[in-house]
Protein backbone atom coordinates (compact mmCIF):
# COMPACT_ATOMS: atom_id res chain seq x y z
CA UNK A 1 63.85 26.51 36.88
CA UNK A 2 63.25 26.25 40.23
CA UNK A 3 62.01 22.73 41.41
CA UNK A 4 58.99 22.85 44.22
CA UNK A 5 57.87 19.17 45.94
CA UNK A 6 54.40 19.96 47.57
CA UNK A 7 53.81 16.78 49.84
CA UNK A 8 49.99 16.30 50.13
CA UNK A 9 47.57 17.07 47.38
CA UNK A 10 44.02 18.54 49.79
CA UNK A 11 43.00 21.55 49.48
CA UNK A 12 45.87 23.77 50.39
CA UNK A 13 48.59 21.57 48.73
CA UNK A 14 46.26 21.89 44.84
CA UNK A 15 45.78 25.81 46.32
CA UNK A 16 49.68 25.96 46.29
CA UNK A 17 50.42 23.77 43.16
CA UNK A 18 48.02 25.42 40.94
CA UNK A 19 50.02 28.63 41.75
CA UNK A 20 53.19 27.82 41.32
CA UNK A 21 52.65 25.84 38.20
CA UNK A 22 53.91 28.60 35.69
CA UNK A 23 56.53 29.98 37.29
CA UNK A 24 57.95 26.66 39.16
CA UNK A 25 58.88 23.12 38.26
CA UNK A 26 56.16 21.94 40.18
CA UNK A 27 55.84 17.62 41.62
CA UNK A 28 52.57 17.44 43.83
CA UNK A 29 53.07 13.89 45.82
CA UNK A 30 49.88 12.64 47.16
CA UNK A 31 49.10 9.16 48.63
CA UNK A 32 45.22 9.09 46.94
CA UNK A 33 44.77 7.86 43.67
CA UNK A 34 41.94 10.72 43.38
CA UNK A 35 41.57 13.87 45.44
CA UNK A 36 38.90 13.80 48.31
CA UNK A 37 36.51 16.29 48.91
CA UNK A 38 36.17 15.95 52.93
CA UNK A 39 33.86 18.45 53.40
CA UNK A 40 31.27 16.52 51.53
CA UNK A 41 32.55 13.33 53.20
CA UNK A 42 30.01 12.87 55.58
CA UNK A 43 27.29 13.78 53.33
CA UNK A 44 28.72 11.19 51.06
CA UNK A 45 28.19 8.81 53.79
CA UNK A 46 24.22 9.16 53.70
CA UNK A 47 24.03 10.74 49.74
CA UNK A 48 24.90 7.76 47.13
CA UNK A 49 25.23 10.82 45.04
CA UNK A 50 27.33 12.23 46.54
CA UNK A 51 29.36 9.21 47.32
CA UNK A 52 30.55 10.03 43.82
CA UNK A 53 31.01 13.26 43.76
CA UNK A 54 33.56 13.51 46.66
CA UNK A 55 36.27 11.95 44.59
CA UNK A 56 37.82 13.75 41.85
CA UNK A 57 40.72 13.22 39.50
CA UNK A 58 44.37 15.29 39.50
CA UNK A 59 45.29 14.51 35.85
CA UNK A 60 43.62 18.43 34.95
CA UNK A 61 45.16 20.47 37.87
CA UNK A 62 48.63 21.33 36.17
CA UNK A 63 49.20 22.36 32.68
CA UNK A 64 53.25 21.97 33.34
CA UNK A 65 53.98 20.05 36.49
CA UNK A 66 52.91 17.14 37.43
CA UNK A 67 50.79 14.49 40.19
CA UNK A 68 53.17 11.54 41.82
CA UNK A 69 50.62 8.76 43.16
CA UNK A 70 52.90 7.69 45.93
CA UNK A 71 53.47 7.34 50.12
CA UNK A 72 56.40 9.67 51.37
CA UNK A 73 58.23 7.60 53.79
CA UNK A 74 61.16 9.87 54.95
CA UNK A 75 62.29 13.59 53.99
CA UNK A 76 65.90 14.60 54.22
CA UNK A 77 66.56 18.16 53.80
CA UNK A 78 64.15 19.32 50.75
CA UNK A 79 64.47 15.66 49.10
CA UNK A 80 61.47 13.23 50.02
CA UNK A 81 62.22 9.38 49.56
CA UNK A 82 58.29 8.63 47.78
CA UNK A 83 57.29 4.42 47.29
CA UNK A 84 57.43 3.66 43.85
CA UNK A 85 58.91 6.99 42.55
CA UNK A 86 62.19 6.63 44.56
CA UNK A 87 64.36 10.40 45.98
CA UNK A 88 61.98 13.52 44.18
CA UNK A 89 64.99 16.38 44.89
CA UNK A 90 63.64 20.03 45.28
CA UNK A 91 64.90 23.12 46.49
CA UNK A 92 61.74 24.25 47.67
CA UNK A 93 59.59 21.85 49.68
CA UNK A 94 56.26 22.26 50.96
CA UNK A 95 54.87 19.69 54.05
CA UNK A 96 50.89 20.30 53.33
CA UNK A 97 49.45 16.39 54.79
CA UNK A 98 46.60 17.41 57.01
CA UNK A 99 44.96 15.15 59.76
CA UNK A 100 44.06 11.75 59.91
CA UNK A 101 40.33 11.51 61.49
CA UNK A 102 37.98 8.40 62.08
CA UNK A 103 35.48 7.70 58.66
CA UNK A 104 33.85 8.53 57.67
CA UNK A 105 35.13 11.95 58.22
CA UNK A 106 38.35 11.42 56.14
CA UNK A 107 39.01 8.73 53.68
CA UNK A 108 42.24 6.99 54.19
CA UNK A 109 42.84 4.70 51.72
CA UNK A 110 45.04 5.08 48.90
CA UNK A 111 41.85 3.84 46.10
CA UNK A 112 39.08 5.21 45.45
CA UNK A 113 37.75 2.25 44.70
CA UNK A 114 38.22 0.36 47.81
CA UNK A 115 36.98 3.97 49.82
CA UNK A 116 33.80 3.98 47.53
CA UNK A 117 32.89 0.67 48.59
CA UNK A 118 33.47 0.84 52.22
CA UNK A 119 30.99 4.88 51.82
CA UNK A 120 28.31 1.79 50.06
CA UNK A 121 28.51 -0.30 53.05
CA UNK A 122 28.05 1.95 55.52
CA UNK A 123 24.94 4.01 53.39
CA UNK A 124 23.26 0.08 52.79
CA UNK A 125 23.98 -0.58 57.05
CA UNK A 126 22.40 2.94 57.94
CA UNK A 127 19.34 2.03 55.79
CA UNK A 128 18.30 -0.59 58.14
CA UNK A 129 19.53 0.58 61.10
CA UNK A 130 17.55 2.27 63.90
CA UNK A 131 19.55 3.18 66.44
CA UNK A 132 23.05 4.93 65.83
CA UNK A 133 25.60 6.39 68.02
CA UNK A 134 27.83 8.70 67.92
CA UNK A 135 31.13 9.38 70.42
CA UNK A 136 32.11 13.31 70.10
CA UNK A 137 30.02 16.57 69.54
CA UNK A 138 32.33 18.85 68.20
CA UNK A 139 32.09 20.00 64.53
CA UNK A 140 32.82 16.87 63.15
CA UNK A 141 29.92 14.77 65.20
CA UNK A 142 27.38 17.51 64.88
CA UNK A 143 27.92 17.44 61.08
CA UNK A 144 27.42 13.83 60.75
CA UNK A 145 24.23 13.32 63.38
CA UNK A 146 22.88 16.43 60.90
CA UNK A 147 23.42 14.26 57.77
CA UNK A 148 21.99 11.11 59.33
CA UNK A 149 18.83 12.65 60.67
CA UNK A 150 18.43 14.33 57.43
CA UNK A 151 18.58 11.55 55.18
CA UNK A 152 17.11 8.58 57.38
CA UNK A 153 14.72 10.67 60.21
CA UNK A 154 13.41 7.45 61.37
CA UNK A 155 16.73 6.83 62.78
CA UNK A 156 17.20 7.42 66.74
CA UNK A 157 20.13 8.90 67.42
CA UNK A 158 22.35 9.44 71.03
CA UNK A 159 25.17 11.88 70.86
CA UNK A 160 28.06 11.80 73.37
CA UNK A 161 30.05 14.06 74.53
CA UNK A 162 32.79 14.16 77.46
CA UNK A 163 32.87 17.83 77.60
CA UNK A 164 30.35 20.20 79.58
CA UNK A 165 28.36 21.08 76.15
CA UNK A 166 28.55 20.33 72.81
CA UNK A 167 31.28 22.19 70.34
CA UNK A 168 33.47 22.42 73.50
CA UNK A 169 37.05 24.00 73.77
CA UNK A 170 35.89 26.32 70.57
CA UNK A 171 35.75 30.12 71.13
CA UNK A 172 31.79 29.99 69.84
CA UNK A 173 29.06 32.30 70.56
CA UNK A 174 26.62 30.69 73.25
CA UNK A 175 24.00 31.42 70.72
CA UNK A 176 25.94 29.15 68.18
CA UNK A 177 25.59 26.63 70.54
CA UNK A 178 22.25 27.19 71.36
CA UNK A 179 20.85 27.02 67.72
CA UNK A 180 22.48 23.60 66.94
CA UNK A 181 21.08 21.89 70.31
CA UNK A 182 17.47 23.16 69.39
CA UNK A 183 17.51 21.78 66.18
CA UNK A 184 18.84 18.26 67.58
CA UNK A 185 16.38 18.43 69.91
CA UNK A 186 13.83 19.35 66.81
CA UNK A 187 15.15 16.08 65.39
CA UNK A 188 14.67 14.04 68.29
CA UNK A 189 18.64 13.52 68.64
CA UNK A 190 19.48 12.53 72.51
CA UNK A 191 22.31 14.51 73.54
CA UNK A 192 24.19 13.76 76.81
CA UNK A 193 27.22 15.85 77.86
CA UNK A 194 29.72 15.59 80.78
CA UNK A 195 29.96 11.95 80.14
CA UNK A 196 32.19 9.62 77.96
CA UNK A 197 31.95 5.50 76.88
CA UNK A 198 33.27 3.59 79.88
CA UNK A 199 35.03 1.51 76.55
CA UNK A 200 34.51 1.81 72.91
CA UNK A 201 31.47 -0.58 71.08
CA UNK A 202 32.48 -4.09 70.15
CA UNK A 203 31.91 -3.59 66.22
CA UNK A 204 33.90 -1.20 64.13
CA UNK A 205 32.48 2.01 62.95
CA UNK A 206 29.96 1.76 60.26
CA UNK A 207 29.41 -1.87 60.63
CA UNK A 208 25.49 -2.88 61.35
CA UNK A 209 25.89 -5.08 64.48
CA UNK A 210 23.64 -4.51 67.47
CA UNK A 211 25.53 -3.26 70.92
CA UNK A 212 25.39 -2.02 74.42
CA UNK A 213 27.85 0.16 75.94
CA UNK A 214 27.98 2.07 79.25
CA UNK A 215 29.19 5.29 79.89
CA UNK A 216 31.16 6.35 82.78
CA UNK A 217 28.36 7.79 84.19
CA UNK A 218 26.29 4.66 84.72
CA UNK A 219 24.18 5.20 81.82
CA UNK A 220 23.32 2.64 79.42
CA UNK A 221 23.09 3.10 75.22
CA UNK A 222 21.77 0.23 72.70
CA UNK A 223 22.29 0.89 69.19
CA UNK A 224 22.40 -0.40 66.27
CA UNK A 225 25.76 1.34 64.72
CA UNK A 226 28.43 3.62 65.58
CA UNK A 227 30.81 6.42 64.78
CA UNK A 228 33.66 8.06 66.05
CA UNK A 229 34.18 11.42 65.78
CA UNK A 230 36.97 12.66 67.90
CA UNK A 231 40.50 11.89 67.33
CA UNK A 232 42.34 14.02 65.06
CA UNK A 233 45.91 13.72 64.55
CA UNK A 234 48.42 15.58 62.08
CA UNK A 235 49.84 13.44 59.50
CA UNK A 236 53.50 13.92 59.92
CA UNK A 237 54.84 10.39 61.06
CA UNK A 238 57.04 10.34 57.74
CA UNK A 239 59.49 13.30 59.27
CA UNK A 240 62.56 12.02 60.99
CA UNK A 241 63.78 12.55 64.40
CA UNK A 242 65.62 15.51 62.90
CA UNK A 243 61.60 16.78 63.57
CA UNK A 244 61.09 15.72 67.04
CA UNK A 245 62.37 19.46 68.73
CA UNK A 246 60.14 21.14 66.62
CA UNK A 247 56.91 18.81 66.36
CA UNK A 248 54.61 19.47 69.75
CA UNK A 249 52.34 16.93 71.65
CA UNK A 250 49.13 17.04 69.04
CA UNK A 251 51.85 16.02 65.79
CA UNK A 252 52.09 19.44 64.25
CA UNK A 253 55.33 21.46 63.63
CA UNK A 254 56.62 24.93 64.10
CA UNK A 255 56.61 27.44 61.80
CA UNK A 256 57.14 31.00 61.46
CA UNK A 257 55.14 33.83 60.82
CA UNK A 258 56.67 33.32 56.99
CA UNK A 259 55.14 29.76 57.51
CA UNK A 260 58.99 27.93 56.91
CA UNK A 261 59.53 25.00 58.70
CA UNK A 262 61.81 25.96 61.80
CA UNK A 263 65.24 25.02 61.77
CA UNK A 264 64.94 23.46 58.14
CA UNK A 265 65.60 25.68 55.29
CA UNK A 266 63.94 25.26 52.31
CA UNK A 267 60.98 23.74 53.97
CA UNK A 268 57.60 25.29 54.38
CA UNK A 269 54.14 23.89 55.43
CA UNK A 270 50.51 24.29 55.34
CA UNK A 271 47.18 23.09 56.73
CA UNK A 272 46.56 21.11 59.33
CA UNK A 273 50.04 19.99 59.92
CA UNK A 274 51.07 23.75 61.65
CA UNK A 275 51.27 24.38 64.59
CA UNK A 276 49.29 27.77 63.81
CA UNK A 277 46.47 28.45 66.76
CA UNK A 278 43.59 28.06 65.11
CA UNK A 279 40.80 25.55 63.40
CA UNK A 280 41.96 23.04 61.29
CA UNK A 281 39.95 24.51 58.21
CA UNK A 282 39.99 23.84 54.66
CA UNK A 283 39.47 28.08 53.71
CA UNK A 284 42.99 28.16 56.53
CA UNK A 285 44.79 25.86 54.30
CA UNK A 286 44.17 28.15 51.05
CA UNK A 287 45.28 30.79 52.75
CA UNK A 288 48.11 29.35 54.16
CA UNK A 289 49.15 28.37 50.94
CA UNK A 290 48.42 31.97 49.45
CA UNK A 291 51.02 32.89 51.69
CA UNK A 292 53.57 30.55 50.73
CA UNK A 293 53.03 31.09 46.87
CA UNK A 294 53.58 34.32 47.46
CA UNK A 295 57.18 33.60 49.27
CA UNK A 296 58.11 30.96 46.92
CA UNK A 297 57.47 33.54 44.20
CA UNK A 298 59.53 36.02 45.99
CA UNK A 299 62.43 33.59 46.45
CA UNK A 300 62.25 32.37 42.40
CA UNK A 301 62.46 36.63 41.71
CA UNK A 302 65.54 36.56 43.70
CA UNK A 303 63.95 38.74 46.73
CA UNK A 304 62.97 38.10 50.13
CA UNK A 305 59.98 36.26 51.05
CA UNK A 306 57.86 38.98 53.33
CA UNK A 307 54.29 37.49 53.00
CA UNK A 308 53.23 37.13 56.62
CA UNK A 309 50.18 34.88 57.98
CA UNK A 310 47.74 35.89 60.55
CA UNK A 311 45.12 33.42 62.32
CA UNK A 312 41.48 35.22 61.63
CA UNK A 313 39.27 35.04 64.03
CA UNK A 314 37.25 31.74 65.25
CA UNK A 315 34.28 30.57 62.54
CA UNK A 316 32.57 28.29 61.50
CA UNK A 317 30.20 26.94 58.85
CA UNK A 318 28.19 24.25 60.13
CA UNK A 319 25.76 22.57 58.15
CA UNK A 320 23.00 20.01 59.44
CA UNK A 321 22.38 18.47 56.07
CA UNK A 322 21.51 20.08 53.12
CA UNK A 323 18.78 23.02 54.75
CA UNK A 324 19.81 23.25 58.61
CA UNK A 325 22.68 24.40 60.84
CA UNK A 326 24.02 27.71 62.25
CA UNK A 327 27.15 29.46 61.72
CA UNK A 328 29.53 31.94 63.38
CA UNK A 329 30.87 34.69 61.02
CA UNK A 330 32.59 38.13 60.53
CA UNK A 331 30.76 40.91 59.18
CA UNK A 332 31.81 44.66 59.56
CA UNK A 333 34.17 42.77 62.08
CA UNK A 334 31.46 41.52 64.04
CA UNK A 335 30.68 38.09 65.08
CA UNK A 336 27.70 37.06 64.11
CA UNK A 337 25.52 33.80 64.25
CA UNK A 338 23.30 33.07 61.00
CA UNK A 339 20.79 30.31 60.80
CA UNK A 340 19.98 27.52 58.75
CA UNK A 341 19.14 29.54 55.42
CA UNK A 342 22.05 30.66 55.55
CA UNK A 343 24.61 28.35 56.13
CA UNK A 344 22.88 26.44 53.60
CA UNK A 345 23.61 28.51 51.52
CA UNK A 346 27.41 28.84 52.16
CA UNK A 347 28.05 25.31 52.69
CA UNK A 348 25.21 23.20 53.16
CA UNK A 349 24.03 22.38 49.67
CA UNK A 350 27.29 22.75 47.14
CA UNK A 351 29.75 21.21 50.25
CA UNK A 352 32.61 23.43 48.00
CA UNK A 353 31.75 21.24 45.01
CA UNK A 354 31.93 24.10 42.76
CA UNK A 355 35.04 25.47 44.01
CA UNK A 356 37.65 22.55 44.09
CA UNK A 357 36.16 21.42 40.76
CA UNK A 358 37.46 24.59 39.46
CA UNK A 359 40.68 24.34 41.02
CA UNK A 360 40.84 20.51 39.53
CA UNK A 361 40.08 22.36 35.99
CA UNK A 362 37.25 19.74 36.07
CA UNK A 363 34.76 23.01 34.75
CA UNK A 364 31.29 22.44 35.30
């Protein structure tokens, strides 16, 4: 039978496992001792609920193959040297690691246990803080300043963001745009633009320790706490310089239109890790990995792999806690913004709970 290594267990790498798992002998590596739901992470952050609800166990996802708890720390051809489990040998292999991003964003620690308590700390410091900042208003910021002024509305909150507006270098609507900055300004959230920290605060993220900062502007913020969102980088500091012609500035690889791994055969990858043109999305990476299933199926039936992937169109789902936000959609192949009801709806209360439990086999 033929062996598959998927390397990275989020949401495209279960996507791809869970597909593969009757037809393949499948070996899912992943670093976590639990998977991590990251689009509830920053709800987590606020929620003690959901705090618990974000991490859920591998031990249902395959009825035949199985989970390795374990860092990859080199990958020659389709064989990946994993700590504690020694060579795994494959003759497919799938790259599927994603970003790291600042926390409270992503969770990067290997426990649970250790990530649950650091998601307490932070939740206990934002009870009795007052004044919070946060560096970066792309998706990732205005998702977290809509989860803070949700859950603690006393709290005063300054967003900052270098670029000319917020969501910059996205191809949004201007209406979008203009939805999410009038509920901030509905929730009292101070939002400068064009301007950046003349140096990062003195405390780490999450920590309750009163600061100043100045901006390179000349303008002067006090707060209580901070966070970072901006910063993403693709997870792929495990590949060898046999990598380095084919991995670009930003960390992610080439692949083709197949989604193999350039100039390594036998290697495919997924997610956030391509060097595909578009958002680095958790619905991308299930596609993505729709794609490769489909390939890897072709290759087991002794065919040709032919299943193509095309970048759709720029949107987003972007929740300000559980009942605000906007979002930019296709319908009828239109572009369309929807309001807070709405989004709500698609992301904003069940943060894709429902879904990856079912993938998980976790049922209801």
């Amino acid at each position: 039978m033929t062996r598959v290594t998927i390397v990275g267990g989020g949401y495209g790498g279960i996507t791809l496992a869970k597909a593969l798992d009757e037809i393949a002998e499948v070996t899912l590596v992943e670093q976590k001792d639990s998977f991590v739901n990251h689009a509830a992470a920053l709800r987590a952050a606020v929620d003690a609920q959901w705090a618990e609800k974000i991490f859920m166990p591998y031990d249902r996802l395959l009825s035949r193959g199985r989970v390795v708890q374990g860092t990859v720390l080199g990958v020659s051809g389709t064989t990946v040297q994993v700590s504690g489990a020694g060579a795994i040998e494959a003759d497919q292999l799938v790259l599927a690691t994603g970003t790291a991003y600042p926390f409270p964003a992503k969770h990067l620690d290997s426990s649970s246990v250790v990530a649950r308590a650091r998601i307490e700390r932070t939740r206990a410091n934002l009870e009795q803080a007052t004044r919070v900042l946060v560096a970066g208003a792309g998706d990732v910021g205005i998702e977290l300043v809509g989860e803070i002024t949700s859950a603690f509305p006393q709290i005063a909150v300054t967003l900052v963001e270098a670029g000319a507006e917020i969501l910059p270098a996205r191809d949004y609507e201007p209406s979008l745009r203009e939805a999410i900055a009038s509920q901030l300004a509905e929730r009292g959230v101070e939002v400068i633009t064009g301007d950046k920290l003349a140096s990062l605060p003195p405390v780490d993220p999450g920590v309750l320790s009163p600061f100043r900062v100045m901006t390179k502007g000349g303008r002067r913020i006090e707060a209580d706490m901070w966070f970072r969102a901006y910063g993403a980088s693709a997870a792929t500091g495990f590949l060898g310089a046999d990598y380095d012609e084919i991995r670009r500035y930003d960390g992610t690889i080439r692949v083709d239109e197949h989604l193999r791994v350039v100039g390594h055969p036998g290697v495919w990858a997924i997610g956030d890790i391509t060097d595909v043109r578009e958002t680095k999305r958790a619905d991308a990476a299930r596609a993505h990995a729709e794609v490769v299933a489909a390939n890897i199926s072709s290759l087991i039936a002794g065919q040709e792999p032919t299943a193509t992937y095309t970048p759709l169109p720029e949107h987003v789902v972007l929740p300000l806690g559980p009942d605000g936000g906007a979002s930019q959609v296709l319908r009828d192949g239109r572009r369309v913004v929807l309001g807070p009801e709405e989004t709500s709806r698609f992301k904003g209360e069940d943060l894709y709970l429902g879904y990856i439990s079912s993938q998980l086999g976790l049922g209801d």
